[in-house]
Protein backbone atom coordinates (compact mmCIF):
# COMPACT_ATOMS: atom_id res chain seq x y z
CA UNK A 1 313.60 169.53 121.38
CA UNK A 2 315.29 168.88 124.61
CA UNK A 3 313.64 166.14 124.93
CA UNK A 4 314.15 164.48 121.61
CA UNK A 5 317.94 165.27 122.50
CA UNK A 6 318.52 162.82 124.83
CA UNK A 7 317.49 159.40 122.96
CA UNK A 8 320.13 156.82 123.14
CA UNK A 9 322.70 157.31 120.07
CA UNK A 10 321.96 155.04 117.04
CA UNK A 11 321.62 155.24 113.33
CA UNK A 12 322.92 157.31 110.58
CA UNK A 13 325.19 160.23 112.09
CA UNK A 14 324.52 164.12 112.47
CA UNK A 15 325.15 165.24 108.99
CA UNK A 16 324.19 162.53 107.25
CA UNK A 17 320.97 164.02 105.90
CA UNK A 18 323.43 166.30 104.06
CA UNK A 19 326.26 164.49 102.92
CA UNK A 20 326.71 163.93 99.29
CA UNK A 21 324.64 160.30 99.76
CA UNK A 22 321.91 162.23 101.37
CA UNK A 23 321.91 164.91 98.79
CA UNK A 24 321.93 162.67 95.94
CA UNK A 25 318.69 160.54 97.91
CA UNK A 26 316.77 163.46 98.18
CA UNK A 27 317.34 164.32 94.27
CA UNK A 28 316.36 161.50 93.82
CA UNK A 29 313.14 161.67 96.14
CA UNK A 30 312.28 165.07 94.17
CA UNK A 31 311.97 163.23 90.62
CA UNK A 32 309.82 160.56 91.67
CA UNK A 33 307.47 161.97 93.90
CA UNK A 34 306.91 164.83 91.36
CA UNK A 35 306.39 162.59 88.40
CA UNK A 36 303.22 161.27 90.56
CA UNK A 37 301.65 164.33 89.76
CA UNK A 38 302.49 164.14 86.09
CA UNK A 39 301.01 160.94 86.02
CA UNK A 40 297.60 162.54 87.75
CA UNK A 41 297.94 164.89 84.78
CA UNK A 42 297.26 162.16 82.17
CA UNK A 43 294.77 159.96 83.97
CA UNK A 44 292.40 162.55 84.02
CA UNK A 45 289.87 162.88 81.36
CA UNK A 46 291.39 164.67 78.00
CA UNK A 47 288.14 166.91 77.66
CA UNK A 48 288.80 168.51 81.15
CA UNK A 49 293.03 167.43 81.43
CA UNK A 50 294.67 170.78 82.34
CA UNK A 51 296.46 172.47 79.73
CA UNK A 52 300.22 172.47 80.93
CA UNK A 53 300.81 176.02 81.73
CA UNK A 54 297.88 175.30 84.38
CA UNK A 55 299.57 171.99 85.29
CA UNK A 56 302.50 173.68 85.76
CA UNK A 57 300.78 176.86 88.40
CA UNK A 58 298.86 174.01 90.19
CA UNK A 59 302.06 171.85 90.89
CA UNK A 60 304.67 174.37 91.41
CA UNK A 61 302.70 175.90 94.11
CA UNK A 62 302.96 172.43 95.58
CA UNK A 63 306.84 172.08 94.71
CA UNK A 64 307.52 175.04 96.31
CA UNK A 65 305.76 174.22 99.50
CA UNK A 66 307.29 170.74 99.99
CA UNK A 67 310.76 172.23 99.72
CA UNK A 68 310.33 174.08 102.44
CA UNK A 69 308.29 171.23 104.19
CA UNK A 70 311.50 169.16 103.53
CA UNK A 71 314.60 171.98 104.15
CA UNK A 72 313.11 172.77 107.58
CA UNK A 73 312.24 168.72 108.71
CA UNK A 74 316.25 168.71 107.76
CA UNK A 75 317.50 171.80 110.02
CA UNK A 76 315.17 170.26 112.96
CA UNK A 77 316.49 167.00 112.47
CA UNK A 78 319.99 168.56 112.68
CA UNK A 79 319.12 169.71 115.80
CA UNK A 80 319.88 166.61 117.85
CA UNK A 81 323.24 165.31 118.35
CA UNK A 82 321.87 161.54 118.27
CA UNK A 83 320.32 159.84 115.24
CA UNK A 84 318.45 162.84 112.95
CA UNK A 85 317.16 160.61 110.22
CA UNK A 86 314.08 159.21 112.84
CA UNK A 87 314.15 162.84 113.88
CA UNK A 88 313.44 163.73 110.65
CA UNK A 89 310.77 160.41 110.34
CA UNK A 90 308.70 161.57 113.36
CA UNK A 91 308.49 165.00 111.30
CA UNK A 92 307.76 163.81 107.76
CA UNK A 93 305.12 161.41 109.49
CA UNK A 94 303.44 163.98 111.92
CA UNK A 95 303.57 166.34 108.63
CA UNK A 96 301.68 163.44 106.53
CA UNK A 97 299.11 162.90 109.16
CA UNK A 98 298.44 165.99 111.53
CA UNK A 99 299.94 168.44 109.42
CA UNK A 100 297.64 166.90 106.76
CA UNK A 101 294.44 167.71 108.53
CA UNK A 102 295.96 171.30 108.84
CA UNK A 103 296.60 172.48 104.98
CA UNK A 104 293.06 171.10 104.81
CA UNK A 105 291.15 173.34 107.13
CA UNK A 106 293.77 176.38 106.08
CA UNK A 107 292.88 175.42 102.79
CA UNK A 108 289.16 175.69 102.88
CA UNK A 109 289.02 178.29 105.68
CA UNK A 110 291.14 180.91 102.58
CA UNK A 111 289.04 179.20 99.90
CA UNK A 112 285.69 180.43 101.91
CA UNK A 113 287.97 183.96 103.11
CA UNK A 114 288.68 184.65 99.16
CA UNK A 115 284.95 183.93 97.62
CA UNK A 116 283.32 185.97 100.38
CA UNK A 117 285.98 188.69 99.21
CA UNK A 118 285.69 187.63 95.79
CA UNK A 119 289.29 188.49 95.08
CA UNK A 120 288.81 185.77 92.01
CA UNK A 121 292.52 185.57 90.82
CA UNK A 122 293.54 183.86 94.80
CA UNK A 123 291.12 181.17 94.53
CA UNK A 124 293.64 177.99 94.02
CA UNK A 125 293.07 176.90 90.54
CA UNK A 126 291.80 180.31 89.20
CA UNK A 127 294.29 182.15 87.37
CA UNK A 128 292.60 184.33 84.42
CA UNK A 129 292.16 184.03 81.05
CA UNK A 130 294.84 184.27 79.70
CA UNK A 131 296.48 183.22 82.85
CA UNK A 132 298.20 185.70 84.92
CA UNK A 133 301.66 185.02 86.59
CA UNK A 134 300.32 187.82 89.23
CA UNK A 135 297.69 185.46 89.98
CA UNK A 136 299.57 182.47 90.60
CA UNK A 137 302.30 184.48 92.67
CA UNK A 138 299.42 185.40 95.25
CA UNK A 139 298.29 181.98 95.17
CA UNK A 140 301.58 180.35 95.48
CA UNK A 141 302.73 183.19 98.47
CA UNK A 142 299.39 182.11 100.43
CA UNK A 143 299.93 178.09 100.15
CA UNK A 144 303.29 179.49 101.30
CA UNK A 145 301.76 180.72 104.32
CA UNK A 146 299.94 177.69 104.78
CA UNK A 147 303.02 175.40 104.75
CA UNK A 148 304.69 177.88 107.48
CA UNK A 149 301.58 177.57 109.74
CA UNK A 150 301.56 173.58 109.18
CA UNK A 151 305.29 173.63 110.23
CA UNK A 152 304.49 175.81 113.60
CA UNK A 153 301.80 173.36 114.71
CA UNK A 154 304.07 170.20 114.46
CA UNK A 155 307.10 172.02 116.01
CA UNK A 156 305.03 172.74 118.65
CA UNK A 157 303.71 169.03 118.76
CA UNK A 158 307.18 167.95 119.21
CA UNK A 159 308.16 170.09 121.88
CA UNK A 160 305.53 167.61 123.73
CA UNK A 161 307.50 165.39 126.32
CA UNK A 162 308.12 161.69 125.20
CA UNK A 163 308.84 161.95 122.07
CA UNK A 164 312.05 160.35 122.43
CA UNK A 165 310.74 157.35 123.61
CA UNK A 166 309.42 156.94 120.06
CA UNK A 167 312.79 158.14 118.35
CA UNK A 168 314.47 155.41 120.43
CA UNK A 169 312.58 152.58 118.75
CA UNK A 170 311.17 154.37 115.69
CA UNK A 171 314.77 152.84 113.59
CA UNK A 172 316.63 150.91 115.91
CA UNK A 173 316.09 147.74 114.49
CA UNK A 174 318.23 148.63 111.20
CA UNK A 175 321.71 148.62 111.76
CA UNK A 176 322.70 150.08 108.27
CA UNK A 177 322.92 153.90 108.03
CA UNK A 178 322.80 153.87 104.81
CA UNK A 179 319.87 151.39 104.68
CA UNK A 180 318.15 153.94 107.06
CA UNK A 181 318.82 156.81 105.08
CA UNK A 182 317.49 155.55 102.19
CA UNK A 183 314.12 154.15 103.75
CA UNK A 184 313.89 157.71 105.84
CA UNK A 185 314.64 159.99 102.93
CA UNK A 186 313.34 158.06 99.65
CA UNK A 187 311.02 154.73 100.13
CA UNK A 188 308.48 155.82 103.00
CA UNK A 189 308.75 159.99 101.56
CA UNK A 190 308.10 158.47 98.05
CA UNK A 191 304.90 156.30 99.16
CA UNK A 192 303.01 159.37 102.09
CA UNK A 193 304.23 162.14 99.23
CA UNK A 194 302.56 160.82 96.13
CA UNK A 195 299.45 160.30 98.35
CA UNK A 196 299.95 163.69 99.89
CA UNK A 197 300.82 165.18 96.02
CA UNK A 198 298.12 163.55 94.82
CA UNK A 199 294.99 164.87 97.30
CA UNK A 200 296.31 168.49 97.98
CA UNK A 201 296.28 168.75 94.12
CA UNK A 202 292.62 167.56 94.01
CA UNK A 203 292.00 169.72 96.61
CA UNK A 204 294.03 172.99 94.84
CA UNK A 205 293.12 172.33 91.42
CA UNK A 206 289.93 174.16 89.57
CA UNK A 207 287.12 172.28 89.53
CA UNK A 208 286.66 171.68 85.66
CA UNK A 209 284.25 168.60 86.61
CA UNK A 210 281.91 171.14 87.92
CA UNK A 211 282.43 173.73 85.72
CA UNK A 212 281.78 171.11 82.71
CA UNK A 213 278.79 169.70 84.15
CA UNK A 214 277.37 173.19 84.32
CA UNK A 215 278.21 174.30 81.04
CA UNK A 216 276.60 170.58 79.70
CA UNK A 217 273.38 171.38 82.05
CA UNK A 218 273.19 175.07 80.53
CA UNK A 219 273.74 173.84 76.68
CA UNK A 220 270.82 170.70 77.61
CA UNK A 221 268.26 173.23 78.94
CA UNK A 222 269.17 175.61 75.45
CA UNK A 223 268.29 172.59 73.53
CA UNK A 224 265.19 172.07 76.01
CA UNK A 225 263.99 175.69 75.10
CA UNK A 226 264.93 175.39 71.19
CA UNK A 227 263.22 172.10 71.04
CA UNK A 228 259.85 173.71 72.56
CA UNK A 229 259.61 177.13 70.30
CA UNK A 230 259.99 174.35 67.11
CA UNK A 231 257.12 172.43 68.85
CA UNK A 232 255.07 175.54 69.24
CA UNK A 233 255.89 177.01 65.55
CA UNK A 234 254.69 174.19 63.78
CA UNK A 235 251.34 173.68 65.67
């Protein structure tokens, strides 16, 4: 970060990602970007929608991780003395991009990991019948995980040399801190997160496409079957 350190000052102060304005911005961040995932909720079809206790597993193993996506791009951004909201941009960005292409490859390397093992309660999605709180606890301590291993790979990234080159420029054509503030911690967040939101949920959720299509492919070939002994009794 020693690096990053040194870009010339400009921007919203050190603090300002946790004064009351910044506060009250990322409240406000939280309610939006989470109310994309409501809306995912009712576009999908109502004979596979997920019934809201599932809804609620699914996305609060989400929630959980983007706090602590969002708390630690805050402590690093506090980190330099200069401006820490494009700190805190080059983090949210690298996250939506890099650390994008991580979750996914964590994702499906412990999706493969668990169905080898067949430990079926921490496959994301899968949480019993009835569902288990157990089962989403695992799930939601191993997305966990994930998010902590995504976080180590862009810190790591950073640490690169030049970076600052980019913080330098990255914001220094608004001269509003406030202005800043809001674009770094509510307008761009709002627009990567309910894209981010919306494909690590796809990518989380059970499958009930599949699972209906093979449950309408068993029930076709039981009327296949039923249809041929009729044929057979009445010749």
């Amino acid at each position: 970060m020693t690096d990053i350190n040194k870009a010339n000052p400009h921007g919203c102060d050190n603090g300002a990602l946790t004064d009351r304005f910044g506060v009250l911005i990322q409240g406000l961040l939280a309610i939006v970007a989470f109310s994309t995932l409501m809306l995912k909720r009712f576009r999908e079809p109502v004979g596979i929608r997920r019934p809201w206790r599932i809804w609620f597993f699914d996305t609060s193993k989400q929630a959980i991780g983007a706090l602590f996506i969002h708390f630690a791009n805050v402590f690093l951004s506090t980190l330099t003395k200069e401006d820490p909201c494009s700190l805190y941009l080059m983090n949210f960005l690298l996250d939506a991009t890099l650390g994008m292409l991580v979750i996914w490859l964590a994702v499906k390397l412990v999706s493969k990991l668990v169905e080898y093992k067949q430990w079926t309660l921490l496959m994301f999605g899968e949480y019993g019948d009835p569902p288990q709180a157990a089962a989403w606890l695992g799930q939601c301590g191993i997305y966990l995980l994930i998010m902590v291993l995504e976080k180590g790979v862009i810190s790591l990234v950073l640490l690169v040399p030049g970076w600052s080159k980019l913080q330098e420029v990255l914001l220094s054509y608004i001269a509003n801190p406030q202005l800043e503030l809001v674009l770094v911690m509510l307008i761009v967040p709002f627009i990567v997160n309910s894209i981010m939101f919306w494909v690590v949920d796809s990518l989380t959720m059970r499958k009930y496409k599949t699972m209906k299509s093979l449950d309408d492919s068993s029930q076709t070939l039981k009327l296949l079957y039923a249809s041929e002994w009729q044929v057979v009794i009445l010749e």
